[in-house]
Protein backbone atom coordinates (compact mmCIF):
# COMPACT_ATOMS: atom_id res chain seq x y z
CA UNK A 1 20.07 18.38 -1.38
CA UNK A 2 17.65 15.48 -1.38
CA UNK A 3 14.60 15.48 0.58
CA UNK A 4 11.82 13.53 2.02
CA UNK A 5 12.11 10.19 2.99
CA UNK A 6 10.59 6.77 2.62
CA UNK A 7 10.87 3.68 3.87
CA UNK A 8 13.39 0.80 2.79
CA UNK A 9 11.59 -0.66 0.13
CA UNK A 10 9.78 -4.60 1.27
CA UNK A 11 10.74 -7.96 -0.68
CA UNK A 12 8.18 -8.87 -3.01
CA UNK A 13 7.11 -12.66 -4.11
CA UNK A 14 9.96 -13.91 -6.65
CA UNK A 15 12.61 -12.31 -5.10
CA UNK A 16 16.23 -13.34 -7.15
CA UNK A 17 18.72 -15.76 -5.38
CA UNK A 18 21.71 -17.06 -5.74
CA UNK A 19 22.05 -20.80 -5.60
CA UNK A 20 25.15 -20.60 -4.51
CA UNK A 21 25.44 -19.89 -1.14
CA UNK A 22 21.32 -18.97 -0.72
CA UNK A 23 21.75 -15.57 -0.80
CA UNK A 24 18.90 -13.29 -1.72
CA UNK A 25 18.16 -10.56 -3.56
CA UNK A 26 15.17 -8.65 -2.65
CA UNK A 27 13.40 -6.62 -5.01
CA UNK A 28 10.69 -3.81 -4.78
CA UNK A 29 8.48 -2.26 -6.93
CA UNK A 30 7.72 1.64 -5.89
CA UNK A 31 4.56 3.37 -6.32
CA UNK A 32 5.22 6.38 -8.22
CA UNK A 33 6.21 9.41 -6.78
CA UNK A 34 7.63 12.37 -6.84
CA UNK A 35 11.81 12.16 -7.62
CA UNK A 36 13.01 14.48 -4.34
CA UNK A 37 10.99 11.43 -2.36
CA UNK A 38 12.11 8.38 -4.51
CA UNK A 39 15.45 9.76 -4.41
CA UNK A 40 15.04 10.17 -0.89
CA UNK A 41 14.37 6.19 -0.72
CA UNK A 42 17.34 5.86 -2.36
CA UNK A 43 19.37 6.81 0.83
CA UNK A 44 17.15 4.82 3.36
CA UNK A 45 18.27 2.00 0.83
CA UNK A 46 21.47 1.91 1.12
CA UNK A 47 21.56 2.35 4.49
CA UNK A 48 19.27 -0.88 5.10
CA UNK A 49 21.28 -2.98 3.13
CA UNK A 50 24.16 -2.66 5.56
CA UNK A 51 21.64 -3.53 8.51
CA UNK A 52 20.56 -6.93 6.89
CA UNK A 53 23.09 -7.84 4.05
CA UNK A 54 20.83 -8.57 1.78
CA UNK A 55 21.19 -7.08 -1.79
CA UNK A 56 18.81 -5.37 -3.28
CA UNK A 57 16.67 -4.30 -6.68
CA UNK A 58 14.49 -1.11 -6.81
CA UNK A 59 12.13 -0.17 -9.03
CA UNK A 60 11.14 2.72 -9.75
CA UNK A 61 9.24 5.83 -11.79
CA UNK A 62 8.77 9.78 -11.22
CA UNK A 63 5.42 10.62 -13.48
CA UNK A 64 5.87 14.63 -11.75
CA UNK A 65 9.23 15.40 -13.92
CA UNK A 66 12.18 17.17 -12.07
CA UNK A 67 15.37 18.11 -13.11
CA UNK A 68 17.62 15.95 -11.43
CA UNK A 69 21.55 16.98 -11.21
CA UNK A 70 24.69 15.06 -9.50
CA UNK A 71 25.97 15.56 -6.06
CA UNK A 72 28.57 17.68 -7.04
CA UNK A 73 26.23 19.79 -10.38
CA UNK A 74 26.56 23.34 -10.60
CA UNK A 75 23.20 24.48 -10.05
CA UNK A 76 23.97 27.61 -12.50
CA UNK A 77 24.55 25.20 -15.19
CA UNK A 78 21.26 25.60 -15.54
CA UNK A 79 18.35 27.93 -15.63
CA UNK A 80 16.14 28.22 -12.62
CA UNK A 81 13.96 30.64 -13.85
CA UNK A 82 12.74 28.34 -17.30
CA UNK A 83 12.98 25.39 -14.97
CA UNK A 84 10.39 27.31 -12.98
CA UNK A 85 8.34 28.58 -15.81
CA UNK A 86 8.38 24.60 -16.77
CA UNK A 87 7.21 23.57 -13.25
CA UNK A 88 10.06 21.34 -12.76
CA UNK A 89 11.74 21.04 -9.04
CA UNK A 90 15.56 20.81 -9.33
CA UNK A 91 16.59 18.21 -6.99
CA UNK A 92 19.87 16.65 -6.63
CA UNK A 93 20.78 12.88 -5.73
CA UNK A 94 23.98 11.85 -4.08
CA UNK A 95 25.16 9.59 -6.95
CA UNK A 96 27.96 11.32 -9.29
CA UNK A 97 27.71 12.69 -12.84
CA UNK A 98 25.40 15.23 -14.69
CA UNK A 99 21.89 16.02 -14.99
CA UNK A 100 18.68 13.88 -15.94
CA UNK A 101 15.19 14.73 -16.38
CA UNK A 102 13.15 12.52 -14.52
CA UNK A 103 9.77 11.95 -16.48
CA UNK A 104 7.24 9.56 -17.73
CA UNK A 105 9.81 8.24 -19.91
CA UNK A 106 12.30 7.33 -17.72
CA UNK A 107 12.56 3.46 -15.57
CA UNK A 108 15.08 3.74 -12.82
CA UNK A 109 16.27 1.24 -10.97
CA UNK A 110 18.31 1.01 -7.77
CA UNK A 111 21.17 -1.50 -7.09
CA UNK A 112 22.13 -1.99 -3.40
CA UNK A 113 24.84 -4.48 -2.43
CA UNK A 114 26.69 -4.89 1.38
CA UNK A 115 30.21 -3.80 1.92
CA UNK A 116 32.47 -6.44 0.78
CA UNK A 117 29.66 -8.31 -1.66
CA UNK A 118 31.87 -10.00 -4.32
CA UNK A 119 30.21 -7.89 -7.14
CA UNK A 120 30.90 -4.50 -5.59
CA UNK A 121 34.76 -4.02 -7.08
CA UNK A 122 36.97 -2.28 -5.58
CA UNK A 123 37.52 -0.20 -8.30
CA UNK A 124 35.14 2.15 -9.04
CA UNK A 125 35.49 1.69 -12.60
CA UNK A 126 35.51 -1.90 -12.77
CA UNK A 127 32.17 -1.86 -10.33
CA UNK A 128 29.72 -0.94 -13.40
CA UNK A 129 31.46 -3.91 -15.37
CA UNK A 130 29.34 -6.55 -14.26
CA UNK A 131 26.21 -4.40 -14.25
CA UNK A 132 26.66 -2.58 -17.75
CA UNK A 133 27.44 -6.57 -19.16
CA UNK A 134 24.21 -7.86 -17.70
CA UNK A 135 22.11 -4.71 -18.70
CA UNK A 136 23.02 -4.92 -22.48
CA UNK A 137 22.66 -8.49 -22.08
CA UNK A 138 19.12 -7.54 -21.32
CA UNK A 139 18.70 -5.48 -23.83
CA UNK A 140 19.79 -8.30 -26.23
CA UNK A 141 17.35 -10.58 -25.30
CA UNK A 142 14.77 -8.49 -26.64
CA UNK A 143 16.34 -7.53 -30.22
CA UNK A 144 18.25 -4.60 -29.40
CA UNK A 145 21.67 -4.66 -31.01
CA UNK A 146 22.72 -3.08 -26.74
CA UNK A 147 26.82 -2.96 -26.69
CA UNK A 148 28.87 -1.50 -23.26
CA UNK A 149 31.39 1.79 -23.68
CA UNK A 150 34.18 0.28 -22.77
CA UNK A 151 36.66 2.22 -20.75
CA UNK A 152 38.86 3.22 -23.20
CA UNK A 153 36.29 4.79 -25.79
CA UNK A 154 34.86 6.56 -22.71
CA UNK A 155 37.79 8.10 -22.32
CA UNK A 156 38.63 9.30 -25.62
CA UNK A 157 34.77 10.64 -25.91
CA UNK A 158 35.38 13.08 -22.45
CA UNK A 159 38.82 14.13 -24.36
CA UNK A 160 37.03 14.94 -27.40
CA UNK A 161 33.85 17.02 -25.71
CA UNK A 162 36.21 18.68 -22.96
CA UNK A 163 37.82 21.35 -25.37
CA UNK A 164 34.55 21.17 -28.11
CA UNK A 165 33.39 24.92 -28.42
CA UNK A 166 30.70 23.62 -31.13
CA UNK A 167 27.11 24.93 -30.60
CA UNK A 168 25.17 22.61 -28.22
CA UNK A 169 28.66 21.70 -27.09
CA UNK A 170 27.37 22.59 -23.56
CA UNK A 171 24.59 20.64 -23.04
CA UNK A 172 26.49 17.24 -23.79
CA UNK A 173 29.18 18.14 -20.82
CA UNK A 174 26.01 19.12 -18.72
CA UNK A 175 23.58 16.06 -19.30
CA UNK A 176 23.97 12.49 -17.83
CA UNK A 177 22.94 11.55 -21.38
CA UNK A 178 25.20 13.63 -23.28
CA UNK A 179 28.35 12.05 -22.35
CA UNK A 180 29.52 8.72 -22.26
CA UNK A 181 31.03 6.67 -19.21
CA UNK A 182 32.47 3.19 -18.75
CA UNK A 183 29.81 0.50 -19.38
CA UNK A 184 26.90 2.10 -19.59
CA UNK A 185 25.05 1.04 -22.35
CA UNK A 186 24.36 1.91 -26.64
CA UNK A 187 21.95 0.95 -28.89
CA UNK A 188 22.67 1.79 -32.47
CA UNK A 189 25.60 4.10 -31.80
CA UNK A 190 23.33 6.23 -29.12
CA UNK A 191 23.00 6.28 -25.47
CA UNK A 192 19.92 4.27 -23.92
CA UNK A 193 21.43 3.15 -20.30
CA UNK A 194 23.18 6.12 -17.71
CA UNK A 195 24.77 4.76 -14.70
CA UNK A 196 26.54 6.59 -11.51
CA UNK A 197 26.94 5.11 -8.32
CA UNK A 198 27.62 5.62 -4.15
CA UNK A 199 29.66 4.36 -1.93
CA UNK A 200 29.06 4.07 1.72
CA UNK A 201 30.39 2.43 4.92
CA UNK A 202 27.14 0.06 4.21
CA UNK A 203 27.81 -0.60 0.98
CA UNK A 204 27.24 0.23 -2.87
CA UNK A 205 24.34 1.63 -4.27
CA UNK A 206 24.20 1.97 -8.03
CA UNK A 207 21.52 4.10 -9.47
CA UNK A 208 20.40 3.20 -13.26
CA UNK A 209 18.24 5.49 -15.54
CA UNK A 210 17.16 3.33 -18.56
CA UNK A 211 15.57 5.78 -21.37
CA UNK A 212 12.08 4.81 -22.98
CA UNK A 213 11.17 8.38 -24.35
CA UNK A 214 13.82 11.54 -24.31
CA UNK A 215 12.45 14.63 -24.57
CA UNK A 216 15.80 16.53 -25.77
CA UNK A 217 13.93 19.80 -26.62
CA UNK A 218 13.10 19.89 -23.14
CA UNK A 219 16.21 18.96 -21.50
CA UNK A 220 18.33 21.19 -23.73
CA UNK A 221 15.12 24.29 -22.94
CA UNK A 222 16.23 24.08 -19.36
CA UNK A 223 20.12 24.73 -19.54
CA UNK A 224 21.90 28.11 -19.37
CA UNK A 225 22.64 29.84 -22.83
CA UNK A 226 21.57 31.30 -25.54
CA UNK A 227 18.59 29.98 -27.38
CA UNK A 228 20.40 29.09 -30.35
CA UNK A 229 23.34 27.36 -27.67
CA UNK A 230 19.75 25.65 -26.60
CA UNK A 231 18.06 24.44 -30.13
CA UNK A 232 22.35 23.32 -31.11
CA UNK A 233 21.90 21.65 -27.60
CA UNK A 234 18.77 19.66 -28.38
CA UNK A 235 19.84 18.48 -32.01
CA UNK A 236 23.35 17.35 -30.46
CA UNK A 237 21.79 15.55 -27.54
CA UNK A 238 19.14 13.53 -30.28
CA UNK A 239 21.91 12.63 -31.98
CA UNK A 240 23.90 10.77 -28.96
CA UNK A 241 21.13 9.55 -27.01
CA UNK A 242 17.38 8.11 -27.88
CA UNK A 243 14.81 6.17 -26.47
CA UNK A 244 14.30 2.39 -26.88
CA UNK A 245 11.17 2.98 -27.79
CA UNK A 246 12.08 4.88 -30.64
CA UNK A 247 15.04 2.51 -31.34
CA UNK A 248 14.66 -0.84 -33.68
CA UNK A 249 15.02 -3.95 -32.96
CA UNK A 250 16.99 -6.74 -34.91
CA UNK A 251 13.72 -8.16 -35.50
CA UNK A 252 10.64 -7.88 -33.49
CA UNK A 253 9.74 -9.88 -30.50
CA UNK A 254 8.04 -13.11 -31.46
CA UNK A 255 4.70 -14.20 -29.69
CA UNK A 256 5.96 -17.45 -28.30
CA UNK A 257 9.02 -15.20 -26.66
CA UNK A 258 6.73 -12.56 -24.50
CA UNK A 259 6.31 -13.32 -21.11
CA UNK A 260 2.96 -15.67 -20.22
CA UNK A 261 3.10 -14.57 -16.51
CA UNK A 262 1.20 -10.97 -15.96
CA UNK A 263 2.83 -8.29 -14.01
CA UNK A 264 1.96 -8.44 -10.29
CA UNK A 265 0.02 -5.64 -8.39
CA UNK A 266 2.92 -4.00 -7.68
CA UNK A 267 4.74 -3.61 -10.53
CA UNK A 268 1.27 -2.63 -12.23
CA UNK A 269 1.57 0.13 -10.00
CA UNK A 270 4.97 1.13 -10.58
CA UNK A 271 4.49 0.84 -14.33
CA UNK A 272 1.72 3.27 -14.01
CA UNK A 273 3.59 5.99 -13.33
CA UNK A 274 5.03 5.55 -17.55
CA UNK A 275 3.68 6.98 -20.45
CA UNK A 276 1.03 4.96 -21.72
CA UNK A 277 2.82 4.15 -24.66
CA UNK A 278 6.48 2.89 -22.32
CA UNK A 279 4.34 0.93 -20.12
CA UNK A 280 4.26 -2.76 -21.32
CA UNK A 281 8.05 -2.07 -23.00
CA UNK A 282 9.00 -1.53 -19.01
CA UNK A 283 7.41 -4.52 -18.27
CA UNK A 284 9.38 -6.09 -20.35
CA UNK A 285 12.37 -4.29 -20.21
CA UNK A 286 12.23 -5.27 -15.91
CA UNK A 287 12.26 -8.72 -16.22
CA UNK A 288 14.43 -8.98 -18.97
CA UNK A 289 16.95 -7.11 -16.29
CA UNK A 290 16.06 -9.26 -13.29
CA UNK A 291 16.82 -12.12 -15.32
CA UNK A 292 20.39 -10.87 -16.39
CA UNK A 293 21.17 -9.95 -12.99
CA UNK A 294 20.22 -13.56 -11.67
CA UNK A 295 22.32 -14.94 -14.09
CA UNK A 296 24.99 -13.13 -13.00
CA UNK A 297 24.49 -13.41 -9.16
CA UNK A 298 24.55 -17.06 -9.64
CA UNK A 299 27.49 -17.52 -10.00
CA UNK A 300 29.45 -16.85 -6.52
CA UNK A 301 33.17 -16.14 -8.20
CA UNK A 302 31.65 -13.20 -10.18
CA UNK A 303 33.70 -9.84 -10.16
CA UNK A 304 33.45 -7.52 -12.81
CA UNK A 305 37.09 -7.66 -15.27
């Protein structure tokens, strides 16, 4: 159950449009918090964007780390007791799929489109097409070599982990970042993107979780099991997922192609809820993403294939 609330998030200066037919895309920047209230925003989100129609981008960061599980999680797949030993709040959001630890290392972003917008597909599957495409496309820009899991392979990976009985087995069917779903998004063969999504009378909302730093020893400490089913867990979880700022790039990001325009007061703020050492790659990594998603917006006829 999700709790708290806040209030639907405020267009800032620069907000993303679509030439098109003038629509625009509002974007906010939240201050950090903690995730049962940022999650909590999440909700009042979506159910704004159905009021004015407006899509909408929100940033945002949870420097208190909670264990954060899908709407329809076990709770028992995990262990309350080290997750209260740890000091971390087990909250759950209302988007789909398996658990995340929200930390310092983690930028999420919230997608909010009206019922009936032209990028919100039918199709649940076919809905994260567009937004997988433009988040590896992203990615690219800055020198990671980002690729989508296409349906198919997504597919064959949940076949493959549904019957594995391997240590550390377990915490790959339990964590958002241990599987693999339909466009979200790889950077040298490991996880780096998770994406789930709602759907409402209002609208879509699609909830992104973009890894600078995973803490697998952590994560994997946390879930129900032995502790040898926990160290497995950890070693199996490095080796599928990482974060980009322990990932290469093709070649590192010339001087003449980092932004010249400082982050505003508001993103500032937001950033400062990161690590230290994630903060200007989330700088980068956000406009990188509003950029993609412009591109894509721009173009009316857009629907994910």
């Amino acid at each position: 159950m999700i709790h708290g609330e806040s209030a639907p998030p405020a267009a800032v200066p620069g907000s993303l449009s679509r030439s098109d037919d003038g629509e625009s895309w509002r974007r906010s920047y939240e201050p950090p918090g903690t995730a049962a209230d940022l999650l909590a925003g999440s909700e009042t989100l979506l159910a704004a964007v159905g009021a004015d129609g407006s899509p909408v981008l929100r940033w945002y960061v949870t420097p208190q780390p909670a264990l954060v599980l899908g709407v329809g999680q076990p709770r028992d797949d995990f262990d309350a007791a080290a997750c209260q030993r740890a000091g971390l709040p087990i909250v759950r959001r209302s988007s789909g799929g398996t658990a995340v630890l929200a930390d310092d290392g983690l930028l999420n972003l919230d997608i909010a489109l009206p019922a009936a917008h032209p990028l919100g597909h039918r199709d649940v599957v076919r809905a994260y097409a567009w937004l997988g495409t433009a988040l590896a496309r992203a990615l690219r820009h800055l020198d990671w070599a980002a690729c989508v899991v296409r349906p198919e392979e997504a597919r064959r990976d949940t076949a493959a982990l549904r019957p594995d009985e391997r240590p550390g087995a377990t915490a790959l069917r339990r964590t958002c970042f241990g599987g693999r779903s339909p466009y979200e998004v790889l950077v040298a063969g490991r996880k780096v993107v998770g994406l789930c999504q709602v759907r409402r009378r209002a609208g879509t909302l699609y909830q992104v979780g973009i890894l600078l730093g995973f803490d697998v020893g952590r994560l994997a400490g946390l879930l129900r099991g032995s502790a040898a089913e926990r160290v497995a867990g950890a070693a199996r979880l490095g080796q599928r997922a990482a974060g980009l700022h322990t990932l290469p790039r093709v070649q590192p990001v010339p001087v003449t192609r980092q932004e010249s325009t400082p982050p505003g007061p508001a993103m500032l703020r937001m950033l400062g809820g990161l690590a230290p050492a994630h903060r200007s790659l989330a700088g980068e990594i956000v406009r990188s993403v509003e950029r993609a998603v412009a591109e894509t917006a721009v173009d009316s006829g857009s629907r994910p294939e």
